[in-house]
C-alpha atoms as a PDB file:
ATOM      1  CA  UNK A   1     257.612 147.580  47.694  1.00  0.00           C
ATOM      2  CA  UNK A   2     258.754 146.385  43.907  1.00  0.00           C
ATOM      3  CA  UNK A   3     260.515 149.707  42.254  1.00  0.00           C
ATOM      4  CA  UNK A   4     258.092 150.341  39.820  1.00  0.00           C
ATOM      5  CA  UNK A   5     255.327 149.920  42.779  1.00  0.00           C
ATOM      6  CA  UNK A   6     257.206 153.071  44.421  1.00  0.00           C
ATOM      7  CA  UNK A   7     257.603 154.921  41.568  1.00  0.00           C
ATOM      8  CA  UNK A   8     253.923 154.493  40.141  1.00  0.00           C
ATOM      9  CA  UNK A   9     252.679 155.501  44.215  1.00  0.00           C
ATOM     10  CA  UNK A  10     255.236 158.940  43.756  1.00  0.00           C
ATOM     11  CA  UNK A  11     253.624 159.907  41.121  1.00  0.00           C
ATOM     12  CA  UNK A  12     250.174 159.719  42.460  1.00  0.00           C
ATOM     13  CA  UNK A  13     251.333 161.591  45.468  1.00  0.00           C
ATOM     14  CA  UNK A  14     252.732 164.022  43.322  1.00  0.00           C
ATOM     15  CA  UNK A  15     249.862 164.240  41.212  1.00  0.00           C
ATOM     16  CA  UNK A  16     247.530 164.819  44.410  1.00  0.00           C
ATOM     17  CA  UNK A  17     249.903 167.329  46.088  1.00  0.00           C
ATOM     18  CA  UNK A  18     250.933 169.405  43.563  1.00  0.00           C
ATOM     19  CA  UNK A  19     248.169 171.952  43.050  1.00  0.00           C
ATOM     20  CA  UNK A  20     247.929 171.947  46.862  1.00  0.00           C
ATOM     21  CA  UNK A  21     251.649 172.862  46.908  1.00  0.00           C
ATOM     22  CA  UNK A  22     251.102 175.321  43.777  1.00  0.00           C
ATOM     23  CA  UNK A  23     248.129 177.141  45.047  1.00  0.00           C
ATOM     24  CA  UNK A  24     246.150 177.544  42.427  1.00  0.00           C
ATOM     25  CA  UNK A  25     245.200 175.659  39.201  1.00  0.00           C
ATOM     26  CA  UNK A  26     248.792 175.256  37.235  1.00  0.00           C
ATOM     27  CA  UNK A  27     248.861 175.035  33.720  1.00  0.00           C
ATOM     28  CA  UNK A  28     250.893 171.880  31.773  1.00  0.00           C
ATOM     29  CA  UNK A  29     253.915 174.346  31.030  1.00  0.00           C
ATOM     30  CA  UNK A  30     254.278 174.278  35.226  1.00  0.00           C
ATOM     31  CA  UNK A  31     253.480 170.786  36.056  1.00  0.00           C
ATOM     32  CA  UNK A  32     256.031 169.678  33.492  1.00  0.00           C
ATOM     33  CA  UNK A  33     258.431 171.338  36.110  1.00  0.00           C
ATOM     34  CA  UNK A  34     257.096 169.562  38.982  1.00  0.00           C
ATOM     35  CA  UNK A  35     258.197 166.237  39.986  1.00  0.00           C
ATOM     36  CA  UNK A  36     254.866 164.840  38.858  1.00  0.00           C
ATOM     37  CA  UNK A  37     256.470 163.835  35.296  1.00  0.00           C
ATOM     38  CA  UNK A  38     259.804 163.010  36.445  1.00  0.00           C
ATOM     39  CA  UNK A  39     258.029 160.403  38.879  1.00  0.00           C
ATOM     40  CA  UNK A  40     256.031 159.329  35.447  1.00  0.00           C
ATOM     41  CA  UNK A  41     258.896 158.927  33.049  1.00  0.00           C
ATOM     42  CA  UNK A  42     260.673 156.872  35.852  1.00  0.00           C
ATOM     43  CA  UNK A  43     257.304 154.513  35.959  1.00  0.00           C
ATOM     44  CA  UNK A  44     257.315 154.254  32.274  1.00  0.00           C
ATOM     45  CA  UNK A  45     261.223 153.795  31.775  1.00  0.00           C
ATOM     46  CA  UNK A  46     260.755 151.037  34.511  1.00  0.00           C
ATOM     47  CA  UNK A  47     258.009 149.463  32.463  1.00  0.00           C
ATOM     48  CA  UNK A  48     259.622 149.439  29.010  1.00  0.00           C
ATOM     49  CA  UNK A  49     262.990 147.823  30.416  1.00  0.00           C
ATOM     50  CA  UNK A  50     263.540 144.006  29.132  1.00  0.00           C
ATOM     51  CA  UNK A  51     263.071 141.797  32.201  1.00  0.00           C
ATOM     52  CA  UNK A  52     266.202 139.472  32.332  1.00  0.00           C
ATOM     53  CA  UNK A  53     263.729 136.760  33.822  1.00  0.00           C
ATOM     54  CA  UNK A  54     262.996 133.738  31.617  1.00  0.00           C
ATOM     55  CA  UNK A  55     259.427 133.845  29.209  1.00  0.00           C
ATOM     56  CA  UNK A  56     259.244 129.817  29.248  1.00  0.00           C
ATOM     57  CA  UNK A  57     259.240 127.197  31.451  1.00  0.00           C
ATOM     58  CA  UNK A  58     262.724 125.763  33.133  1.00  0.00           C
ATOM     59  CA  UNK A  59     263.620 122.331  30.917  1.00  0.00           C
ATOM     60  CA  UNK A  60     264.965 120.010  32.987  1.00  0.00           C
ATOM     61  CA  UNK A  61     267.775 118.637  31.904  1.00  0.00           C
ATOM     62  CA  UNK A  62     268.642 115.296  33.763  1.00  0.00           C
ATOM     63  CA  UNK A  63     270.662 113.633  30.711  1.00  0.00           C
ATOM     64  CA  UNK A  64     272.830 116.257  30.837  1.00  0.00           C
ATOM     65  CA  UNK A  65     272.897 116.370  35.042  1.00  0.00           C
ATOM     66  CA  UNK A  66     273.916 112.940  34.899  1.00  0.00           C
ATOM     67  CA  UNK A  67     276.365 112.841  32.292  1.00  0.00           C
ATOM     68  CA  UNK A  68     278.192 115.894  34.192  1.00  0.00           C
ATOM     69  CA  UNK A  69     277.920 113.755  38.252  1.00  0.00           C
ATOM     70  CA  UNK A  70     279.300 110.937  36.286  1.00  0.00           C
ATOM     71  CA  UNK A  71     282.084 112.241  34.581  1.00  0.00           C
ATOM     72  CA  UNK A  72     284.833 111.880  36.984  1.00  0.00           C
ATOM     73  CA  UNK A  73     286.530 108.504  37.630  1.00  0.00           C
ATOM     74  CA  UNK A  74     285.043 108.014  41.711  1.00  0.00           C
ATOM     75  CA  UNK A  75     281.680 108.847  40.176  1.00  0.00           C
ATOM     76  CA  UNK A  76     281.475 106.452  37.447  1.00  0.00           C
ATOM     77  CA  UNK A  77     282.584 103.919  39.702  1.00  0.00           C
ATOM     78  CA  UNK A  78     279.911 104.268  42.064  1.00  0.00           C
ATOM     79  CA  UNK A  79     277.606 104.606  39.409  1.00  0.00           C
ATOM     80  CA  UNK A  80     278.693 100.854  38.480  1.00  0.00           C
ATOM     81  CA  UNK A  81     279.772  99.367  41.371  1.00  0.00           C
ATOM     82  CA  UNK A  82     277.300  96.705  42.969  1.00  0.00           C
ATOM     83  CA  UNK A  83     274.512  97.589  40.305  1.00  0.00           C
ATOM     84  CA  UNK A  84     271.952  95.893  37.818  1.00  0.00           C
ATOM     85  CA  UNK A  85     271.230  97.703  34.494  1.00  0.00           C
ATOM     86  CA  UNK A  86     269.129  97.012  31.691  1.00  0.00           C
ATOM     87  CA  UNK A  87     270.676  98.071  28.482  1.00  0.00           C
ATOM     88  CA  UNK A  88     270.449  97.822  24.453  1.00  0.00           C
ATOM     89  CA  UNK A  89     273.849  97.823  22.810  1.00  0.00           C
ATOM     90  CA  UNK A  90     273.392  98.808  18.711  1.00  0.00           C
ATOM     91  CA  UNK A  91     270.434  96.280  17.251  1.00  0.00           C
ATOM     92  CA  UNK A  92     270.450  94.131  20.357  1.00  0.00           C
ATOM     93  CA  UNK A  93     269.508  91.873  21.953  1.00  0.00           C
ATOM     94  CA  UNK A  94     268.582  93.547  25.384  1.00  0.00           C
ATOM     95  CA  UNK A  95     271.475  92.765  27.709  1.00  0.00           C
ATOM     96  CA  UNK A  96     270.618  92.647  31.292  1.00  0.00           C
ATOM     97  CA  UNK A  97     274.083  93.264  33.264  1.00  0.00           C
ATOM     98  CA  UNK A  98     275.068  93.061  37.033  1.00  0.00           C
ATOM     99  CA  UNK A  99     277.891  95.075  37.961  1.00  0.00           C
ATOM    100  CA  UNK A 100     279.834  93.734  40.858  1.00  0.00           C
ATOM    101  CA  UNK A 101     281.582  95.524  43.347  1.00  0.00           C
ATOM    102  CA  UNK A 102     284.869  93.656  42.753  1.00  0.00           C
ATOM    103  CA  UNK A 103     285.327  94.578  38.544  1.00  0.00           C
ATOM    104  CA  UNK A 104     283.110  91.882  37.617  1.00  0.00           C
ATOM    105  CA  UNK A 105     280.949  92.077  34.831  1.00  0.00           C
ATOM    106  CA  UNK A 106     278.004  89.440  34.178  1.00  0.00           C
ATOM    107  CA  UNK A 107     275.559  89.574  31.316  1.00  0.00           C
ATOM    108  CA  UNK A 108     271.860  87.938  31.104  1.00  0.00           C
ATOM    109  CA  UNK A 109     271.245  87.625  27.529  1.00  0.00           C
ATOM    110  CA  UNK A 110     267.454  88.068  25.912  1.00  0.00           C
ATOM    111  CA  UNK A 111     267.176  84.899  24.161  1.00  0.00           C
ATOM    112  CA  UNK A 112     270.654  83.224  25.942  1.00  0.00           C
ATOM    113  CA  UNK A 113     270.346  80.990  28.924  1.00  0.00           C
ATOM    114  CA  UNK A 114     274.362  80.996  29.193  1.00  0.00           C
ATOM    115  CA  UNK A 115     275.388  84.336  31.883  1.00  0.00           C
ATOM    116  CA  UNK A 116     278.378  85.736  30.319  1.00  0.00           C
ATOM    117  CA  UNK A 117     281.382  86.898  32.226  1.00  0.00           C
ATOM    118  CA  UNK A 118     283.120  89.466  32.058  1.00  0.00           C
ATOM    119  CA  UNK A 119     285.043  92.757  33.855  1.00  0.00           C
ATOM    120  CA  UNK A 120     284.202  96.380  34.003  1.00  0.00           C
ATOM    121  CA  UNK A 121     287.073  98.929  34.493  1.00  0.00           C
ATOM    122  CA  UNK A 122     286.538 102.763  34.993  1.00  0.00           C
ATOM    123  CA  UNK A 123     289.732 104.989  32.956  1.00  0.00           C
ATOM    124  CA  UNK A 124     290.874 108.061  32.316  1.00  0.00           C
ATOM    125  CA  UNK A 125     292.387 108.619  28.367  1.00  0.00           C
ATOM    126  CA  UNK A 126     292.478 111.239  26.604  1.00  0.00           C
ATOM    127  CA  UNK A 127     290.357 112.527  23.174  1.00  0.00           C
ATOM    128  CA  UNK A 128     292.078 113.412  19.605  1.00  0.00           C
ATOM    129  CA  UNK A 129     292.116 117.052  20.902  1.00  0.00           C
ATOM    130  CA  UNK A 130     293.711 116.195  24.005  1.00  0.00           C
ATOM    131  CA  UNK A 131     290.920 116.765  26.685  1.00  0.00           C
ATOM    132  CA  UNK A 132     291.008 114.484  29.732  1.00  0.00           C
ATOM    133  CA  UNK A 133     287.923 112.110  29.893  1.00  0.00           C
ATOM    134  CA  UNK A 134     286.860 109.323  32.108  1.00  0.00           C
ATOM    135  CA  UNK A 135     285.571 106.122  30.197  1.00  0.00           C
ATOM    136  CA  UNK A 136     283.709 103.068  31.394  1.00  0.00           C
ATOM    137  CA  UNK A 137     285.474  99.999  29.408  1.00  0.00           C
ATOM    138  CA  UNK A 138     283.797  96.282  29.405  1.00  0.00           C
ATOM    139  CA  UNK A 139     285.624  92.998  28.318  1.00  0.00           C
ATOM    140  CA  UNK A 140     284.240  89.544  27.690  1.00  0.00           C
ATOM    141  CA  UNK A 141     287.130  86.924  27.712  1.00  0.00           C
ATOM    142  CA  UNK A 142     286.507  84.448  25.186  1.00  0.00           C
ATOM    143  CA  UNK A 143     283.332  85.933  23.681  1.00  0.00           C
ATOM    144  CA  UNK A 144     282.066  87.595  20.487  1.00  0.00           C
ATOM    145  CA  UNK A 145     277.718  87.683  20.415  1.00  0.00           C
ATOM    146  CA  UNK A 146     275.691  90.305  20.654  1.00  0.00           C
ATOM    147  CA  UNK A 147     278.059  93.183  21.331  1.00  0.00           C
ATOM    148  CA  UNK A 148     280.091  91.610  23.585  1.00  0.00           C
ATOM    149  CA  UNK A 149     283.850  90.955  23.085  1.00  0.00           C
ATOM    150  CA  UNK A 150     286.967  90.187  24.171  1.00  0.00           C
ATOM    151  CA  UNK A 151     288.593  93.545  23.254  1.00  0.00           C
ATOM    152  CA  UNK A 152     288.112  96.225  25.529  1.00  0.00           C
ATOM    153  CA  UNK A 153     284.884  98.568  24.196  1.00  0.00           C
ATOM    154  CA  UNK A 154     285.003 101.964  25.782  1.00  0.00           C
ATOM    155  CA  UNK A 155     282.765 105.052  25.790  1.00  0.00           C
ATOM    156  CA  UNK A 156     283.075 107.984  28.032  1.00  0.00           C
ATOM    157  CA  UNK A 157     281.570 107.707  31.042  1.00  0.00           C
ATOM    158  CA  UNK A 158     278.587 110.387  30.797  1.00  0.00           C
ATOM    159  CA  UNK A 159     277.951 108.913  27.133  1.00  0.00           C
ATOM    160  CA  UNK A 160     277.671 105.234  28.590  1.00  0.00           C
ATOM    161  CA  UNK A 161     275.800 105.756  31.573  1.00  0.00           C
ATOM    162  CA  UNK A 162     273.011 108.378  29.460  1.00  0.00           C
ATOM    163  CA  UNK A 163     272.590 105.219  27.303  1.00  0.00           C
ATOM    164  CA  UNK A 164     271.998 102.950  29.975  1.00  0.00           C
ATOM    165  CA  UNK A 165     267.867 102.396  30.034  1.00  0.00           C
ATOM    166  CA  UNK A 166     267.078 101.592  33.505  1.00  0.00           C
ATOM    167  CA  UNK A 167     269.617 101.218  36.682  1.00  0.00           C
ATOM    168  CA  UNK A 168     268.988 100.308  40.629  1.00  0.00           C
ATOM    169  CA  UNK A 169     271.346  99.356  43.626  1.00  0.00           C
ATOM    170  CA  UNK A 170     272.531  95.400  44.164  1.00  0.00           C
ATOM    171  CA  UNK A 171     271.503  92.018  42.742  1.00  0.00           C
ATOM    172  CA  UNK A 172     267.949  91.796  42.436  1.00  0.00           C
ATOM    173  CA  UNK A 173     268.143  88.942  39.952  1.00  0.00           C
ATOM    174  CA  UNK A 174     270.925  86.898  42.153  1.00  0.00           C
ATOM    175  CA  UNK A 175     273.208  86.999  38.911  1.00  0.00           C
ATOM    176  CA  UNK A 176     276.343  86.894  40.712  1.00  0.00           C
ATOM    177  CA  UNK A 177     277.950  83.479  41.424  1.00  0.00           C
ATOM    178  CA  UNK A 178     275.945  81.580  38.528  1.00  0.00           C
ATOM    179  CA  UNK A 179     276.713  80.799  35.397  1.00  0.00           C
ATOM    180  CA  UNK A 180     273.188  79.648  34.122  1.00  0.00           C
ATOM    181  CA  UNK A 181     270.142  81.600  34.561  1.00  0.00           C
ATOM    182  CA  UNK A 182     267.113  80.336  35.653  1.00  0.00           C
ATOM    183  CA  UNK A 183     264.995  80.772  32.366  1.00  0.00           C
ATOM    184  CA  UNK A 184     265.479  82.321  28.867  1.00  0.00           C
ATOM    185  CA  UNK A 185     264.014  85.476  28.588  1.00  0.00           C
ATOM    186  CA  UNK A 186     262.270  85.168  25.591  1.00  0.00           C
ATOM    187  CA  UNK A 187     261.455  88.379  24.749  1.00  0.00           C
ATOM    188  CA  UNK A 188     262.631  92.044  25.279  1.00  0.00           C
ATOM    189  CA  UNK A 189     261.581  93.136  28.584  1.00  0.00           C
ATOM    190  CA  UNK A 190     259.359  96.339  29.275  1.00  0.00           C
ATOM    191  CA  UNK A 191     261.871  96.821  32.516  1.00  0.00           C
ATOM    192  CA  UNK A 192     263.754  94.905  35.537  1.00  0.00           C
ATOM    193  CA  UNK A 193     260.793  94.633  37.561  1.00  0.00           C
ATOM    194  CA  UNK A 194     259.270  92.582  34.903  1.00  0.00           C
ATOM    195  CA  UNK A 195     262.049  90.235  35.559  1.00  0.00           C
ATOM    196  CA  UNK A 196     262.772  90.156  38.915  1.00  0.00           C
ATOM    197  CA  UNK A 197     258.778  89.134  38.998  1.00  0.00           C
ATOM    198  CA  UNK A 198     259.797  86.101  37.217  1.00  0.00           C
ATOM    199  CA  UNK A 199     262.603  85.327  39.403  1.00  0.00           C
ATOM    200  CA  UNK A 200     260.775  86.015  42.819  1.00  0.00           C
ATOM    201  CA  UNK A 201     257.975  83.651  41.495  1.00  0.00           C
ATOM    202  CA  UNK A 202     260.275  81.008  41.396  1.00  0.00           C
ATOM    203  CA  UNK A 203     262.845  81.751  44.461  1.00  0.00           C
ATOM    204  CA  UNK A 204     261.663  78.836  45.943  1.00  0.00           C
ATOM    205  CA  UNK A 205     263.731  76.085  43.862  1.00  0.00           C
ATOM    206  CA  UNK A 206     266.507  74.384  45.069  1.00  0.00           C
ATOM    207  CA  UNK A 207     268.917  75.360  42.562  1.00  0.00           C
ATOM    208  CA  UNK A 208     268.316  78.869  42.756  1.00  0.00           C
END
């Protein structure tokens, strides 16, 4: 039984009992005495308290979830390690990337039949005010289009990996090892599945 349950069911026992226990018909000066009102003010005090539980629905927050389990260097790692990711970097064009497992970095290009190479490293620095932070870094040997370059570009790891647009385990598109992809995408993509269609369609040919 809730608190303010028992104390509301006192004071109706009270209430019941206490001409019984009174003998007689009491007047308000001696119920006031009896523990009828003391059972009362309890029930009411209990009512009028604030309630520390929330008034509005739990937001979920999995931006923020993410950005925390990803924030250490072993969990950024395995966040990149041996995955594909679809991504927009600034104004584009949509860069379709497969992580490997070895540091590797390669980059399908909307609009680019060329697969880009590059590396992925996973370091911690430290901010202007001297915080520790783990950053994701990519590098692009030899290249300067579309947001990819030969100097390092970092961002913290929680930052990067919030930005990413869609993510999933291995090498769906068979990136790795080539450095020619099978068609130009044309046009942005609604997601990966939309391309990996396109590639399963044509699995079949002999240079693939």
């Amino acid at each position: 039984m809730s608190t303010l349950r028992f104390y509301i069911w006192y004071a109706w026992v009270e209430a019941t009992q206490a001409p019984v226990r009174l003998r007689g018909k009491p007047d308000m000066s001696t119920l006031r005495s009896t523990p009828v009102f003391a059972a009362l003010a309890l029930a009411l005090v209990a009512c009028s308290q604030p309630s520390d539980a929330p008034t509005n629905p739990a937001t979920p927050m999995p931006g923020i979830d993410y950005a925390v389990e990803n924030s250490t260097m072993h969990g950024a790692a395995r966040a990149m390690r041996n995955h594909t990711w679809l991504w927009t970097r600034g104004p584009g064009p949509v860069q379709i990337h497969y992580s490997t497992a070895d540091g590797r970095d390669l980059v399908w290009m909307v609009g680019q039949r060329r697969i880009f190479q590059g590396q992925w490293t996973v370091e911690n620095t430290s901010d202007s005010s001297g915080q520790q932070i783990t950053q994701i870094c990519l590098r692009y040997p030899g290249v300067n289009y579309g947001g990819l370059s030969a100097t390092p570009t970092c961002r913290p790891a929680g930052t990067f990996l919030g930005e990413v647009q869609q993510r999933e385990g291995g090498d769906p598109l068979q990136m790795n090892g080539r450095t020619q992809a099978l068609f130009v995408i044309d046009k942005p993509p609604a997601n990966l599945a939309e391309i990996e269609g396109r590639v399963a369609s044509i699995k079949g040919l002999s240079n693939y």
